[in-house]
Protein backbone atom coordinates (compact mmCIF):
# COMPACT_ATOMS: atom_id res chain seq x y z
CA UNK A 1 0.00 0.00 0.00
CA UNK A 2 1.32 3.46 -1.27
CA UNK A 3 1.72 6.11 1.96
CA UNK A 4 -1.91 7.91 1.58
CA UNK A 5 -1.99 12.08 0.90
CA UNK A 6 -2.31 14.22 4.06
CA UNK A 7 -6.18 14.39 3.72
CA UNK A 8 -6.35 10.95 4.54
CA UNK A 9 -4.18 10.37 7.22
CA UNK A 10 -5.90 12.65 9.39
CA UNK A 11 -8.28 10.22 11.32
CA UNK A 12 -5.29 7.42 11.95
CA UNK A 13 -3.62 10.60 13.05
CA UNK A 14 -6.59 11.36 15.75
CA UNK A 15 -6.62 8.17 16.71
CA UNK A 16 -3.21 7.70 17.27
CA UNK A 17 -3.37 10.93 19.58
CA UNK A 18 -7.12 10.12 21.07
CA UNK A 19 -5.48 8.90 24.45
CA UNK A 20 -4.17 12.34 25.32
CA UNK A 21 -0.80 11.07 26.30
CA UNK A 22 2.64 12.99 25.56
CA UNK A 23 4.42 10.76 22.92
CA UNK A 24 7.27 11.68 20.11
CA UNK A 25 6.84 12.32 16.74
CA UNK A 26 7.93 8.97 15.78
CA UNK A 27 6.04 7.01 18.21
CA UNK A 28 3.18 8.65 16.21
CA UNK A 29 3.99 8.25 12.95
CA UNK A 30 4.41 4.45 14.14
CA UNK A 31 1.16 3.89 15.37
CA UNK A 32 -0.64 5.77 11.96
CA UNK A 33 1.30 3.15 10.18
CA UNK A 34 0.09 0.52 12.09
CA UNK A 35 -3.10 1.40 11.88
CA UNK A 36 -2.90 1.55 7.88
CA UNK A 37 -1.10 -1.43 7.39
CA UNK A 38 1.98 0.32 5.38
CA UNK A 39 5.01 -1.84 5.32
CA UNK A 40 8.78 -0.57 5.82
CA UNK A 41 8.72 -0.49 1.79
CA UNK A 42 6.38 1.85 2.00
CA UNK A 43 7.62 4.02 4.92
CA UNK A 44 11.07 4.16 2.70
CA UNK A 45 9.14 6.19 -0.01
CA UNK A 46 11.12 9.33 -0.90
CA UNK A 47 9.48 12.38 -2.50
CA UNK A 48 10.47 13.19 -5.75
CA UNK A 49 13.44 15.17 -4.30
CA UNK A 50 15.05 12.30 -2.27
CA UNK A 51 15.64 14.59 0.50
CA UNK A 52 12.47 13.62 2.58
CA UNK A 53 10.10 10.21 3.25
CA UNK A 54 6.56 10.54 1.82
CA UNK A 55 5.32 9.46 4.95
CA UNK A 56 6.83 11.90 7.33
CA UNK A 57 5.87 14.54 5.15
CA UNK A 58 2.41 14.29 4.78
CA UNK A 59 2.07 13.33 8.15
CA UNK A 60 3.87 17.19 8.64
CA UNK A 61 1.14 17.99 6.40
CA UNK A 62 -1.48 16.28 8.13
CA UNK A 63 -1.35 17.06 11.62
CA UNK A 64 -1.75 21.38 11.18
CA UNK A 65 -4.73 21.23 8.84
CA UNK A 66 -6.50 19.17 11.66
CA UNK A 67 -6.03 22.85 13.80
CA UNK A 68 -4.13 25.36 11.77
CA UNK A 69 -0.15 25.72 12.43
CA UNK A 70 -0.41 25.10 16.50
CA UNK A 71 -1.20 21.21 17.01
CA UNK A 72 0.65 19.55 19.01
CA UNK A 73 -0.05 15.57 19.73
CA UNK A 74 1.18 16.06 22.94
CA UNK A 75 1.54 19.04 25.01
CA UNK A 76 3.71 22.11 24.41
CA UNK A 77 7.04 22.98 25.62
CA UNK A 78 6.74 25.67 28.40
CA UNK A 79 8.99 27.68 26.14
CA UNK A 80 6.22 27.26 23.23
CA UNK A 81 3.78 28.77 26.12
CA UNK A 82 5.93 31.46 27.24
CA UNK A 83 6.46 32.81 23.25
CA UNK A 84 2.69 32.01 22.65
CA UNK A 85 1.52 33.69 26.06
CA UNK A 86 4.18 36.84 24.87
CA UNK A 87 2.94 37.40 21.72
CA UNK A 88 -0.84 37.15 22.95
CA UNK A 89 -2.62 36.33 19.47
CA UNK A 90 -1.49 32.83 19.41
CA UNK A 91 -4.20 29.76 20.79
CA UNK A 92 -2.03 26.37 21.79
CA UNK A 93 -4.11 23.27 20.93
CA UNK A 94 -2.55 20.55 22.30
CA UNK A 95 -3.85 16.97 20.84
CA UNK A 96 -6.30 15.82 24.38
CA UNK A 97 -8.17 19.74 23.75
CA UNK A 98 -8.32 18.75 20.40
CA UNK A 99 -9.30 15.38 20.59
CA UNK A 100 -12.22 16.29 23.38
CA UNK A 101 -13.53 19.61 21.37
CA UNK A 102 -13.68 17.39 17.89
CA UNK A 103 -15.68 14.94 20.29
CA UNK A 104 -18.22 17.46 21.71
CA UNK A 105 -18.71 19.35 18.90
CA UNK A 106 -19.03 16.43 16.99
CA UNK A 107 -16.37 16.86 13.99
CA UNK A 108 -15.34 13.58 12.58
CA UNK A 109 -16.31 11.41 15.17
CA UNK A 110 -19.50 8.88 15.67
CA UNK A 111 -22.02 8.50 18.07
CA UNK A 112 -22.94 4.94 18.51
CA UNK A 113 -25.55 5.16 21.24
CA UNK A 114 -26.86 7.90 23.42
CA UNK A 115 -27.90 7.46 26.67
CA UNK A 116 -30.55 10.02 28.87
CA UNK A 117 -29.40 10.15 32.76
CA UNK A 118 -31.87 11.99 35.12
CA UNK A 119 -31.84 13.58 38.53
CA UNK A 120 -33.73 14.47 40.64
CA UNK A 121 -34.68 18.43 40.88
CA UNK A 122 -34.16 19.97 44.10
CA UNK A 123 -35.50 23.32 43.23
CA UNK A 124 -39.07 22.19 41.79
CA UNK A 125 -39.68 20.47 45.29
CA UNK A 126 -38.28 23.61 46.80
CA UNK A 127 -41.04 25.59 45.28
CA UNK A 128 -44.02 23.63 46.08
């Protein structure tokens, strides 16, 4: 199997990020192959300019059109938070916040069942 473009290696790229854990790039890129299937063969593509593997790439590629140039799959250095915090206009989305807010807002995820829990309402006795 060929190393897929960027567009489609953003949901192994969620999943491989979905537990919220700090991990390195290349633990990453290892589980997103995995998940595909994509043999060493494959993970030994070179672009066209045999400077760079396909793979790595459009994983690069992948990962900051998920949440523009800021994603992180694991949390930010507190010298990335000290620069973004200076400057003041830029948001750090680390890959947990982005997992959760893709999950409640319901971007490219499922929901398999729903379930209603209710309580009790202390006020409506309280009025009565």
């Amino acid at each position: 199997m060929a190393v897929p473009d960027d567009q489609s290696l953003m949901r192994p790229l969620l999943a491989a990020v979905q537990d919220g854990q700090a991990a390195p790039m290349r633990e990453i890129s290892q589980r997103v192959a995995q998940t595909l299937g994509l043999t060493q063969e494959d993970l030994s593509e070179l672009l066209a300019s045999g400077k760079q593997f396909t793979s790595a790439n459009r994983l690069g590629w992948a990962g900051p059109r998920l949440a523009g140039p800021r994603l992180t799959a694991s949390s930010f250095s507190d010298g990335a938070k000290a620069t973004a915090e200076q400057i003041g206009n830029i948001t750090l989305l680390g890959g947990k916040t982005l997992a959760r807010l893709m999950i409640d807002y319901g971007v490219g995820v499922l929901t398999r069942k729903t379930y209603q829990i209710r309580r009790i309402d202390a006020e409506y006795f309280e009025e009565l």
